[in-house]
Protein backbone atom coordinates (compact mmCIF):
# COMPACT_ATOMS: atom_id res chain seq x y z
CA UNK A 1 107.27 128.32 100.43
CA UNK A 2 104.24 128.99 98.32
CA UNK A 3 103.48 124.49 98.19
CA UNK A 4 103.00 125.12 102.51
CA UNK A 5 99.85 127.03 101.29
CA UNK A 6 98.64 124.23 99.21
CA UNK A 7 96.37 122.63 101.31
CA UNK A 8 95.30 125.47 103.32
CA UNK A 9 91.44 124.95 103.24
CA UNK A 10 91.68 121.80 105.31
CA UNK A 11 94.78 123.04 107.32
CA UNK A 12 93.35 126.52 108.25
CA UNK A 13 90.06 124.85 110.51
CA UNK A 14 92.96 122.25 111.76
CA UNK A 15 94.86 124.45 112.94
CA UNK A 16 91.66 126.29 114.51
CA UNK A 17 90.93 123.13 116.27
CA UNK A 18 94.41 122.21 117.85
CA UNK A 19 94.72 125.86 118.69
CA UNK A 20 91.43 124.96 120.90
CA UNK A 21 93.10 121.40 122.78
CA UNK A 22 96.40 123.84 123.08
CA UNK A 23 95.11 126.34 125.21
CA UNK A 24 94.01 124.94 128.16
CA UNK A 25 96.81 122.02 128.07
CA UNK A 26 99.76 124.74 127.62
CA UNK A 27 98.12 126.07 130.59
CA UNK A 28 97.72 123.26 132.76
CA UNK A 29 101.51 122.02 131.64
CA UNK A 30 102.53 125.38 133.28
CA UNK A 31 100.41 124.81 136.64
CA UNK A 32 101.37 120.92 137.00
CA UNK A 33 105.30 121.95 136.42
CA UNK A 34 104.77 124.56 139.23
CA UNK A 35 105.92 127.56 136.60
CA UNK A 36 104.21 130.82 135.38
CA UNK A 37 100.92 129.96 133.64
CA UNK A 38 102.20 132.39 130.74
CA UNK A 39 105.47 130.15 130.46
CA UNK A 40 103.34 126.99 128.99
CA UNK A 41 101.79 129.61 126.35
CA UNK A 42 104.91 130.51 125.36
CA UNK A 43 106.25 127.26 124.44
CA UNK A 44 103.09 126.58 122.58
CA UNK A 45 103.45 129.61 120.22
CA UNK A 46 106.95 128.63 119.96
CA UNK A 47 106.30 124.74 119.12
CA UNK A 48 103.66 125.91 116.94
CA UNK A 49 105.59 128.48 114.83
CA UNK A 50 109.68 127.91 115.13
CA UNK A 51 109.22 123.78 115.74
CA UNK A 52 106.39 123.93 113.00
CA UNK A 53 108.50 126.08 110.38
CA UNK A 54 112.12 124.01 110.47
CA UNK A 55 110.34 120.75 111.58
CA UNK A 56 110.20 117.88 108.40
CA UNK A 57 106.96 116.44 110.04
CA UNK A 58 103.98 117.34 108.02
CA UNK A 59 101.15 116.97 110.95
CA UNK A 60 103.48 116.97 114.14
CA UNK A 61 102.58 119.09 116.36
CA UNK A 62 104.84 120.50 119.50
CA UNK A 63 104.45 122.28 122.65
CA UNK A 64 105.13 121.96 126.37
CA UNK A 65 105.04 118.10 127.58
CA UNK A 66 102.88 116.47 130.08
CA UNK A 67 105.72 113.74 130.04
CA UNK A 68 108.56 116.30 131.18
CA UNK A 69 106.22 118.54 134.39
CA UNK A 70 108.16 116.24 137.38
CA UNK A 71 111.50 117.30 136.02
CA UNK A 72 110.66 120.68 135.49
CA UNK A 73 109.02 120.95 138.63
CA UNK A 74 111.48 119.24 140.33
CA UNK A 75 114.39 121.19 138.24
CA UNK A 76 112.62 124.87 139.65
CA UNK A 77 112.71 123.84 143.26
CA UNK A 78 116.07 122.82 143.53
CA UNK A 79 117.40 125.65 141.52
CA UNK A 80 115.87 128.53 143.45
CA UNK A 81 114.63 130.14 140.99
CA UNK A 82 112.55 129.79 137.17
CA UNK A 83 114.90 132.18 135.51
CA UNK A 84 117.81 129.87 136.25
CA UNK A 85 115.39 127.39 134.70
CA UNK A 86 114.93 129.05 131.83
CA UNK A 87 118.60 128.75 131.36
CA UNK A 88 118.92 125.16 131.57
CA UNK A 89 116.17 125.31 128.92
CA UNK A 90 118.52 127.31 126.49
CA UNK A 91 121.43 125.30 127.17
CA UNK A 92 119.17 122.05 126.38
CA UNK A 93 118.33 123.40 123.05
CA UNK A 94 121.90 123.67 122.35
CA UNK A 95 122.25 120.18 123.02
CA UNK A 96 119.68 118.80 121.14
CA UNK A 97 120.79 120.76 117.97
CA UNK A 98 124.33 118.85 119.12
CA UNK A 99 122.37 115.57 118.87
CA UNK A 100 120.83 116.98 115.66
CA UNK A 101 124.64 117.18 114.21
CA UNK A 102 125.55 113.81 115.23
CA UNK A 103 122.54 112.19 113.47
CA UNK A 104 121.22 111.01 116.88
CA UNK A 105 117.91 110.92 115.25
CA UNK A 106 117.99 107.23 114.64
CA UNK A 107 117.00 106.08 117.66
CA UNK A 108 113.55 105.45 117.43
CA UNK A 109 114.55 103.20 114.80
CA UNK A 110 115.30 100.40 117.32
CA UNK A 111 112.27 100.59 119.43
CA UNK A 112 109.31 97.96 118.23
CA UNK A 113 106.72 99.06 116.21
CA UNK A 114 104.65 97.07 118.60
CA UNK A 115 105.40 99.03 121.33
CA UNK A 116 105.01 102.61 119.55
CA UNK A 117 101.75 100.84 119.16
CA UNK A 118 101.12 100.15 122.56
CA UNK A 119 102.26 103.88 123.78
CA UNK A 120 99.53 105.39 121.32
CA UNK A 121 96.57 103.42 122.48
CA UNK A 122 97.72 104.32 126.02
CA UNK A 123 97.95 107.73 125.53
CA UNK A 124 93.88 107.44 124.15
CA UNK A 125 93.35 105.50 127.42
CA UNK A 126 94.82 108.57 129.40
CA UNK A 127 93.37 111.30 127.65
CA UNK A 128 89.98 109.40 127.91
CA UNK A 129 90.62 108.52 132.10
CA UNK A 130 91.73 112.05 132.17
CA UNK A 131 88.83 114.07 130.65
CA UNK A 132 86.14 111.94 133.21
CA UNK A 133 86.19 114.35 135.97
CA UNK A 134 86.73 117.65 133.52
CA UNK A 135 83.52 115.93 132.23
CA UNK A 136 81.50 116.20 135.09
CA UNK A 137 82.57 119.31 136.56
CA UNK A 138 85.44 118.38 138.78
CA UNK A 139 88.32 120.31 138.08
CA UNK A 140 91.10 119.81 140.89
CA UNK A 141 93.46 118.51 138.53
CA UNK A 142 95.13 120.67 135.67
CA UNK A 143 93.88 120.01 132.14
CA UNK A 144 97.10 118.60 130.51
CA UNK A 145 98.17 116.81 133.79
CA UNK A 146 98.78 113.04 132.09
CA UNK A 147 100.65 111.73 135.30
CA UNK A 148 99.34 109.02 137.00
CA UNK A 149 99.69 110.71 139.92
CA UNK A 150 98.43 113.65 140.32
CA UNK A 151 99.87 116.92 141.87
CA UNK A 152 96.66 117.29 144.00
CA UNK A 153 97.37 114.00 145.76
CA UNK A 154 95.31 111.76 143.76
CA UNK A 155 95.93 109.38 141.44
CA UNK A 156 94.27 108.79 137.48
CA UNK A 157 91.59 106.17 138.77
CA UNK A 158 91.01 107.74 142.41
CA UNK A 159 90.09 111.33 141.05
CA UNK A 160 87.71 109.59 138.79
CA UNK A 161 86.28 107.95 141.83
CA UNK A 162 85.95 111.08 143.48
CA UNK A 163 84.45 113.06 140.50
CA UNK A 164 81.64 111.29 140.84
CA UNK A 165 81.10 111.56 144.74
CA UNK A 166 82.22 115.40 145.02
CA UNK A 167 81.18 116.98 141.85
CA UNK A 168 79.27 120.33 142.19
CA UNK A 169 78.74 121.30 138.31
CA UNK A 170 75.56 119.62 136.66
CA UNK A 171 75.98 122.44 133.61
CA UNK A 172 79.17 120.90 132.79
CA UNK A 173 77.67 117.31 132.74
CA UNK A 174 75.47 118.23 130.31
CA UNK A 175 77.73 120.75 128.09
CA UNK A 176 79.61 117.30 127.85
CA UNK A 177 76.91 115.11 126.98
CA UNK A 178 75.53 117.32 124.16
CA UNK A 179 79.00 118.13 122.87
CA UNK A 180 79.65 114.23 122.51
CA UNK A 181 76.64 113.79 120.32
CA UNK A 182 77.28 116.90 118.43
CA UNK A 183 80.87 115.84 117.13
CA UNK A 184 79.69 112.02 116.77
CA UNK A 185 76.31 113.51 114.40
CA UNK A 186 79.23 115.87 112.73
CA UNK A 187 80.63 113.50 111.18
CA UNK A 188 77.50 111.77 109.98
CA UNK A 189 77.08 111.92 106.15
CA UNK A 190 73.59 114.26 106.65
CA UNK A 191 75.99 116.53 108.17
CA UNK A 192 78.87 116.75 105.89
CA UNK A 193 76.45 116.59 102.95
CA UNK A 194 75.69 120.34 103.42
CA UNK A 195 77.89 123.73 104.06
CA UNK A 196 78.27 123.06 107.88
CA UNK A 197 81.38 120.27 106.56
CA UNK A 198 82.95 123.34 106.52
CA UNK A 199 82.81 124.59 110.06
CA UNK A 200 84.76 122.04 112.44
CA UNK A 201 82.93 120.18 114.82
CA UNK A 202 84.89 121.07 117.82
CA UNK A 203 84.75 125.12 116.86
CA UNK A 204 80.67 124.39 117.40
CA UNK A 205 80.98 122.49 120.30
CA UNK A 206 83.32 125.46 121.98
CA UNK A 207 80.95 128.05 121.33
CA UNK A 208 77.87 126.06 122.50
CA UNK A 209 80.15 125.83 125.29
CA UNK A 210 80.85 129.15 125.87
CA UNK A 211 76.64 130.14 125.24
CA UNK A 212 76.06 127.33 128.30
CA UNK A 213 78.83 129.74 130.48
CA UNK A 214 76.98 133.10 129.63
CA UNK A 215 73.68 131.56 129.65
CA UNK A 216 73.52 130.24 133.39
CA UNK A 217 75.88 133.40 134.88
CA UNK A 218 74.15 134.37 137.86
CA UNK A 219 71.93 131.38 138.31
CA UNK A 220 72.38 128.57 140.78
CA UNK A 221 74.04 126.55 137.54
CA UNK A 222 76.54 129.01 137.10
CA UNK A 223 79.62 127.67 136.11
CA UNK A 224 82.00 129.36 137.93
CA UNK A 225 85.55 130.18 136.44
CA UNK A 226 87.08 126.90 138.40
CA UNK A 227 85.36 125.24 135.52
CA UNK A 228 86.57 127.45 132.37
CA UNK A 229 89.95 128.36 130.94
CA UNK A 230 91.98 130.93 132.62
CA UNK A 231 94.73 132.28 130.55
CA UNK A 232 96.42 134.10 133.47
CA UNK A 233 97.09 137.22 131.96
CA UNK A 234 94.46 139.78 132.31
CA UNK A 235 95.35 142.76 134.01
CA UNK A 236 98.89 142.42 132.95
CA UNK A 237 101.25 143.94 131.17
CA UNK A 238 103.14 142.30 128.15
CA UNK A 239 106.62 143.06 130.42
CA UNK A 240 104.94 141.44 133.33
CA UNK A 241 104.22 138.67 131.41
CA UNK A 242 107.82 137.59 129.92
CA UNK A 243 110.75 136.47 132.31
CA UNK A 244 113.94 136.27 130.73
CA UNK A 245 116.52 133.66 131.56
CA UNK A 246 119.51 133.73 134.22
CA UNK A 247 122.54 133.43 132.89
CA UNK A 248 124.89 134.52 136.30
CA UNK A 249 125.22 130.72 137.45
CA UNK A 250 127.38 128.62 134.33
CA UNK A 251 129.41 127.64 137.23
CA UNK A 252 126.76 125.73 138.89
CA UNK A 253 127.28 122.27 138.11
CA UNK A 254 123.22 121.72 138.86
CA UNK A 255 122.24 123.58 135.73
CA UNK A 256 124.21 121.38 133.31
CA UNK A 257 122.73 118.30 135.26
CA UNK A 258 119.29 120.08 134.25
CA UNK A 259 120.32 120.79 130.99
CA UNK A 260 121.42 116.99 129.97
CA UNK A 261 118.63 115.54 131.72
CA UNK A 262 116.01 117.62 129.79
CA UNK A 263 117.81 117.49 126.86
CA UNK A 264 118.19 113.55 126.67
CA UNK A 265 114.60 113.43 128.00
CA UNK A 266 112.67 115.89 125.47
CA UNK A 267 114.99 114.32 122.46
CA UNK A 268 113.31 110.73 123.37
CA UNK A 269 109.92 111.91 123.74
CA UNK A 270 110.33 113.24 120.72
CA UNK A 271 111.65 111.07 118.45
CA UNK A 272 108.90 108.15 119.92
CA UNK A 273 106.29 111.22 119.48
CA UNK A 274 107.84 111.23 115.72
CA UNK A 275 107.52 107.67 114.99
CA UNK A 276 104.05 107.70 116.31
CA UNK A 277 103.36 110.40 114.45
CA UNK A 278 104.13 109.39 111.03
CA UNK A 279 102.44 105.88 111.93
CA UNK A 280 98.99 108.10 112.40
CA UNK A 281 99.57 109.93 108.80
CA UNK A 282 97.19 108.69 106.76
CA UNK A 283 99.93 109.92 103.74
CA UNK A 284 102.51 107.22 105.69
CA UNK A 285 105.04 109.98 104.93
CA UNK A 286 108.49 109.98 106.93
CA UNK A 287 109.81 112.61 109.14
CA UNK A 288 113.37 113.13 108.99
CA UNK A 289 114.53 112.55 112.93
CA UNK A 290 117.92 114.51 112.85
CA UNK A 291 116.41 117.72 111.14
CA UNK A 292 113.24 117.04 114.44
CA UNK A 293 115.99 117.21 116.91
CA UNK A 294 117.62 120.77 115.21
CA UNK A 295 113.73 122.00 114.98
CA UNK A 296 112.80 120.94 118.51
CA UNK A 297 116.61 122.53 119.56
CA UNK A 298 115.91 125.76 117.98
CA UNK A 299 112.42 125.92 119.67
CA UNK A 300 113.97 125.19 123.13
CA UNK A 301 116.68 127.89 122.57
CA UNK A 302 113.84 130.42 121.51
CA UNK A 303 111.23 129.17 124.64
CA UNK A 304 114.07 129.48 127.63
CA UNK A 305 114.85 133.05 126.16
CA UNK A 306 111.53 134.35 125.88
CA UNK A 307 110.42 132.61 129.43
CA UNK A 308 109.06 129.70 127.68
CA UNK A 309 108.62 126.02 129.28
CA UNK A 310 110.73 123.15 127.54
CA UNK A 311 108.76 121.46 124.47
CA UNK A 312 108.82 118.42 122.62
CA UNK A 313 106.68 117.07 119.61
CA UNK A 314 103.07 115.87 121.79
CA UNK A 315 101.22 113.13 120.55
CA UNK A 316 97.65 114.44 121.91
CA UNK A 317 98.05 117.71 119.90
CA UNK A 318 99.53 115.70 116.55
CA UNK A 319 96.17 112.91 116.80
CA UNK A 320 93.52 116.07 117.15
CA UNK A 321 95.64 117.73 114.06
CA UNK A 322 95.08 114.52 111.95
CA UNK A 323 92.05 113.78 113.34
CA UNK A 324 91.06 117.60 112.04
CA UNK A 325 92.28 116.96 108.79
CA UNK A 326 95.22 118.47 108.86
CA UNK A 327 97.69 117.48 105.82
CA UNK A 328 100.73 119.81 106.43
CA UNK A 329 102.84 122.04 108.61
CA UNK A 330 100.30 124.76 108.35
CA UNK A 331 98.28 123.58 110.60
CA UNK A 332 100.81 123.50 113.38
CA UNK A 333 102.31 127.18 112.10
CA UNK A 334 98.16 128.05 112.42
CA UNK A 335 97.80 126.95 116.13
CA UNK A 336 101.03 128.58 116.89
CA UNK A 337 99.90 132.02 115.21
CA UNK A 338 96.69 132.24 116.98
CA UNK A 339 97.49 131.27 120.46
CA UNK A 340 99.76 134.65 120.09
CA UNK A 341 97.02 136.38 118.99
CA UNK A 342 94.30 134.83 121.04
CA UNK A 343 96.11 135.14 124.09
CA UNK A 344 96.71 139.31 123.41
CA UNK A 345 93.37 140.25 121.81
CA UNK A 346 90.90 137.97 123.45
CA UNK A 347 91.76 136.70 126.83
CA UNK A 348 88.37 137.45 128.20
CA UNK A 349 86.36 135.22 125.39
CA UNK A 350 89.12 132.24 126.18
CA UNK A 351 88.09 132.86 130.21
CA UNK A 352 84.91 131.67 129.36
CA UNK A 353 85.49 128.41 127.20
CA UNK A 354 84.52 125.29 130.24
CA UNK A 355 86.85 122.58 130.47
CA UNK A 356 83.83 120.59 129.91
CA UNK A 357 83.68 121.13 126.15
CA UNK A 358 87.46 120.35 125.71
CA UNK A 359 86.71 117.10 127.57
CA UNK A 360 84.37 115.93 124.83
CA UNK A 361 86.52 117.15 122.26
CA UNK A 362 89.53 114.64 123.63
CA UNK A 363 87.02 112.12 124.56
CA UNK A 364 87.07 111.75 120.76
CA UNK A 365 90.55 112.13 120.45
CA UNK A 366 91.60 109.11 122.73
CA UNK A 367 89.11 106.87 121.63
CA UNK A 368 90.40 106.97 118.26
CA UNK A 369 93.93 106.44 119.52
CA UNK A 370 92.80 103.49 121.66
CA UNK A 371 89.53 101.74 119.57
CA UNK A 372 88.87 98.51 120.54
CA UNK A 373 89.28 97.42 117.42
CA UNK A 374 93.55 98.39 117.49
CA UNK A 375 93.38 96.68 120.77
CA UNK A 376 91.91 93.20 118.48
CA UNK A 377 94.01 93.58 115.65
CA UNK A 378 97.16 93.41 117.78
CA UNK A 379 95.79 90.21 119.46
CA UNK A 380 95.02 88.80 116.37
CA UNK A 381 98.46 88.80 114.79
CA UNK A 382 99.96 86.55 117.97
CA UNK A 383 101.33 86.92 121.60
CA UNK A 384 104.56 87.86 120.68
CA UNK A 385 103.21 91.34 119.52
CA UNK A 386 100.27 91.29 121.99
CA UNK A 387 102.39 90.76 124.97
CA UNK A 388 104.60 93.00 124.87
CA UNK A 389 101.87 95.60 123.54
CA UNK A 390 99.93 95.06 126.61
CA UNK A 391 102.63 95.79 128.62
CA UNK A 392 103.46 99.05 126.92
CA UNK A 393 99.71 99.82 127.73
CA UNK A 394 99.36 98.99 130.89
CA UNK A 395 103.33 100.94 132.15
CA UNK A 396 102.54 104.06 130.19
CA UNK A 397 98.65 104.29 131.56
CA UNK A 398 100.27 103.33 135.10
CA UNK A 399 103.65 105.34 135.53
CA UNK A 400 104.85 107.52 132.41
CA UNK A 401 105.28 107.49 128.66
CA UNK A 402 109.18 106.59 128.77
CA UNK A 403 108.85 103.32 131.67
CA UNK A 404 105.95 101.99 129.61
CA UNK A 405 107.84 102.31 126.38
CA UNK A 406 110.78 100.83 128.64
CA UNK A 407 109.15 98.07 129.75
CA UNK A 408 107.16 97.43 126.60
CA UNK A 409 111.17 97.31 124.61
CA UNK A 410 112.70 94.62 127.47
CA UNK A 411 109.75 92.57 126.67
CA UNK A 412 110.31 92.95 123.29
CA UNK A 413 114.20 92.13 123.87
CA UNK A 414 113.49 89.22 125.98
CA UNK A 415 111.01 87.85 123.46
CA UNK A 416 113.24 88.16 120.72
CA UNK A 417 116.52 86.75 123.24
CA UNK A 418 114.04 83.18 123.60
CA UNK A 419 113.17 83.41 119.73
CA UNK A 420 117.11 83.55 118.95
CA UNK A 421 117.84 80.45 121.57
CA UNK A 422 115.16 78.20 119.26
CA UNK A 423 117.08 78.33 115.97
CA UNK A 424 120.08 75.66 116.45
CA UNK A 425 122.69 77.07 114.03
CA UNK A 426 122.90 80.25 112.49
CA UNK A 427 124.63 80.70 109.12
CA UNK A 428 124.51 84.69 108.18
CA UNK A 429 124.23 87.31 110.91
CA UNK A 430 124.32 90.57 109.28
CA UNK A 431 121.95 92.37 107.02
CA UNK A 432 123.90 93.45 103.79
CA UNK A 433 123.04 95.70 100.68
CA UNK A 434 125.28 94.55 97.36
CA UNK A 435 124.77 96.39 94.28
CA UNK A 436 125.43 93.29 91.65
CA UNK A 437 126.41 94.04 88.16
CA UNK A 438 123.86 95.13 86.46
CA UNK A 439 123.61 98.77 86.41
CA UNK A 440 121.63 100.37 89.32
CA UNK A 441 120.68 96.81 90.66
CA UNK A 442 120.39 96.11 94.35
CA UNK A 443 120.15 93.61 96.56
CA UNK A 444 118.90 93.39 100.10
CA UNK A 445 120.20 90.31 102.36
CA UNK A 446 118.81 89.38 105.41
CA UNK A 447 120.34 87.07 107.97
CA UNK A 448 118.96 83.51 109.75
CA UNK A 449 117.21 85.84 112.67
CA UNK A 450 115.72 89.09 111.69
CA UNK A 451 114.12 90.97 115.13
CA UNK A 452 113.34 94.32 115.40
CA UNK A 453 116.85 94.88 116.49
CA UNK A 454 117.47 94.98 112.40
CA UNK A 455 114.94 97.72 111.59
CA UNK A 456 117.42 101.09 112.09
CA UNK A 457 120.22 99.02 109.71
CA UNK A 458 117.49 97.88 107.55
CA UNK A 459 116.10 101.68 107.04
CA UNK A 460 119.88 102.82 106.41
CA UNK A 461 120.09 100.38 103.61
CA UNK A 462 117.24 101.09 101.81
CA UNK A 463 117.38 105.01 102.12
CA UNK A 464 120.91 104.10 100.23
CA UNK A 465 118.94 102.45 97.19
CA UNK A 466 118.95 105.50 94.11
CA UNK A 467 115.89 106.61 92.47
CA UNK A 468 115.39 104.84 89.21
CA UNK A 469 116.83 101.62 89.93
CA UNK A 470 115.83 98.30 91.37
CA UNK A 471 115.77 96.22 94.14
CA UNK A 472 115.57 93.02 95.12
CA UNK A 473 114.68 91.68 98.69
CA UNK A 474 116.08 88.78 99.74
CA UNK A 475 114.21 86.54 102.44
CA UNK A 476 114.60 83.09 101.47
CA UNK A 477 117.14 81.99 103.99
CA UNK A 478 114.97 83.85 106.98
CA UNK A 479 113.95 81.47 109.94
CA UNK A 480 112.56 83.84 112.20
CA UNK A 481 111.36 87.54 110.61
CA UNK A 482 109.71 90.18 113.01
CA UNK A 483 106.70 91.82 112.08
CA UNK A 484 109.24 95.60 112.28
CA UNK A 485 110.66 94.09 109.14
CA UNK A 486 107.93 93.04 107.26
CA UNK A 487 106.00 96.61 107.95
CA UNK A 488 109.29 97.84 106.80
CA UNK A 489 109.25 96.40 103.69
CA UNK A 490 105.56 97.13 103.12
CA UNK A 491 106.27 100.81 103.94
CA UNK A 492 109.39 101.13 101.26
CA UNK A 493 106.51 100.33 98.69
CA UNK A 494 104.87 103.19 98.72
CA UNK A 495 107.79 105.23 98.45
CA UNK A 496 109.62 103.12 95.94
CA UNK A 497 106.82 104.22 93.18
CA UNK A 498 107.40 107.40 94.13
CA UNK A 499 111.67 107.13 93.46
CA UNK A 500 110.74 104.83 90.28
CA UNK A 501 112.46 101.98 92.55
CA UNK A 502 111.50 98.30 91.04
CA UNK A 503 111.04 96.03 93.94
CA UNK A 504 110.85 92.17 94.20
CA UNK A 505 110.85 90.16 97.51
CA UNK A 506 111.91 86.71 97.45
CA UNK A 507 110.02 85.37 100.21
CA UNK A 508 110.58 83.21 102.78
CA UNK A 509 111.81 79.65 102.03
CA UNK A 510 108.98 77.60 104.91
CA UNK A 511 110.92 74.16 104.23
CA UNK A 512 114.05 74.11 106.29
């Protein structure tokens, strides 16, 4: 317990940040799925503090997800009524902690890294398309809406057309233009040379944000509170604020259709959200995908019976952790904390934070998930990755997270269908570990045609390979190898030092 405070110094001002980005998305989560404001609060504290304390992820981050507000929304209306919801949410937490069981958490293993790729430069090219109109004051949609369309009738690219034609707020143009060159200067060297490395960049740029608000009250710049965070619960009491779940209606046959669907669907977003995850760690550390599911299981039990919306592990909130600094769970457990508090003791400061400031603050964000120069070094290593990386980008930006990872996989499959066709005869299908003779020796066999198909079998065998032993990796007989294997293999490196595992690769025999 006491190592979770190891690294607290960089994980307390993380956590300070994420708890920032939560906020208002928890919020607009709520409004876009058509449920109580409070409810998207809830499942932030929860994903923050339950998720964050039984999760294995070290800088995941959960909370309600943009990716699952059509279902809810959708779920609530043909219910009747949210507290019936809220028991479909419960009864989807006991499912996932079913899928936990059953080691379902080896699914993301057969998805292309290419395409896990391709969703996390998308999601930068939302959050960036996104943040435009919050940017210059024009606020119809909710913050944390990532749909491409929009529950205000628009779609991503025509409410950016229309930001710039019906905006009303000059103050928030230029909170957002001074907050961008803040947090790019805060990270200059002149900067983190001197005591302000310790302050985060995006606490300054909140509370410049908040002096703008106060400053131009009652002036024709005024930015009125369409602009600014609304919390939803002042003048409320705490029982006014919690709605407890229905439990009356187990013999309606709708809420166990609700149930499995957001089960199955939260499960998938968050083992993709997992492997994208640990692919942003700059530590390349692994989180365990069967202990996720029981963490994201127990947080769904705990959100449905406290009034809380469905959650799953959210990439936005995970990239502002690591982009923070953030090294371990405490950040997450941090964010959790103080939206409780936050949220109790000081709804009235939160009222006056503009949406304008968070926009620069994920302007950053998504740029660093989608930099040009990710975009190049995908090119660069062939169309076989690049095209079906485009198309990941392209569906996910387009229609949702789980078509463009879809579409980005069938690619992937068909690619890998018209690489299989090309190789006349093949000798050795499976992949096989043998432990030879010697004592603790191992050796990994691959067959003619390695895809990405092989990844999840190739993972199982090498998580079987003992600490203190050594392993050799055999590739010589290889035609075809996907690039999932090789970043496999280049993975298992660093954590073979760490098990004392001896590794030799016996490459790839190019004369055939």
């Amino acid at each position: 317990m006491f190592s979770l405070f190891k690294t607290w110094k960089v994980d307390l001002p993380a956590g300070l940040v994420v708890f920032l980005i939560a906020v208002p998305l928890c919020l607009g989560i709520a409004l876009a799925s058509e449920a109580p404001l409070f409810s998207g609060l809830i499942a932030g504290i929860i994903g923050g503090i339950v998720v964050g304390l039984i999760s294995g992820s070290s800088i995941g981050v959960s909370g309600p997800a943009a990716g699952l507000t059509a279902i809810v929304a959708t779920a609530i209306h043909d219910l009747g009524s949210f507290e019936l919801f809220l028991c479909c949410v419960v009864m989807a937490g006991f499912i996932q902690l079913i899928l936990g069981v059953v080691r379902a958490g080896f699914i993301s293993a057969f998805f292309p890294n290419v395409v896990i790729k391709g969703m996390l430069a998308a999601i930068g090219i939302i959050i960036i398309l996104k943040q435009i109109p919050h940017a210059l004051g024009y606020d119809k949609d909710p913050e944390g809406d990532e749909n491409f369309f929009q529950p205000d009738g628009e779609n991503t690219f025509s409410e950016i057309v229309k930001s710039f034609f019906e905006t009303t707020a000059p103050t928030a143009m230029i909170i957002t233009a001074v907050s961008i060159v803040i947090l790019i200067l805060w990270d200059k060297a002149f900067v983190q040379k001197t005591v302000l490395r310790f302050v985060p960049g995006p606490l300054v740029v909140v509370l410049l944000g908040i002096v703008f608000t106060l400053f131009f009250q009652g002036t024709t710049w005024e930015l009125i509170a369409d602009h600014r965070v609304d919390v939803g619960v002042s003048g409320k009491s705490v029982s006014e604020l919690f709605i407890f779940p229905d439990f009356s209606q187990l013999g309606n046959s709708k809420v166990y259709i609700v149930a499995i669907t957001l089960a199955v669907v939260a499960s998938l977003e968050t083992l993709l959200s997992v492997d994208a995850s640990d692919k942003l760690d700059p530590e390349k550390r692994i989180t365990p995908g069967n202990r996720e599911l029981l963490a994201q299981g127990t947080g769904n039990i705990v959100s449905g019976l406290l009034g809380g919306l469905p959650l799953t592990q959210v990439v936005v909130r995970t990239s502002a952790n690591v982009n923070a600094g953030g090294k371990s769970k405490l950040s997450t457990i941090i964010h959790g904390i103080l939206i409780a508090v936050a949220v109790m003791s000081i709804p009235g400061a939160i009222n006056f934070i503009p949406y304008a400031s968070l926009a620069a603050i994920l302007f950053m964000v998504g740029y660093k998930l989608a930099k040009p120069k990710i975009f190049l070094s995908v090119y660069k290593s062939g169309w076989l990755q690049f095209i079906p990386f485009m198309v990941t980008v392209v569906f996910v930006v387009t229609m949702d997270l789980l078509t463009g990872v879809a579409a980005g996989l069938a690619v992937s499959g068909l690619i890998a269908v018209i690489q299989r066709l090309t190789i006349k005869k093949v000798k050795k299908t499976k992949l096989v570990l043998i432990e030879e003779e010697e004592d603790s020796a191992y050796k990994l066999g691959f067959p003619d045609f390695t895809s990405f198909a092989k990844k999840a079998a190739m993972i199982k065998a090498l998580n079987k390979v003992p600490e203190n032993s050594s392993l050799k990796i055999d590739l010589s007989n290889v035609q075809i190898l996907a690039s999932d294997i090789t970043e496999t293999i280049d993975e298992f490196h660093g954590t073979a030092k760490t098990k004392n595992i001896n590794v030799e690769i016996i490459p790839q025999n190019t004369i055939k």
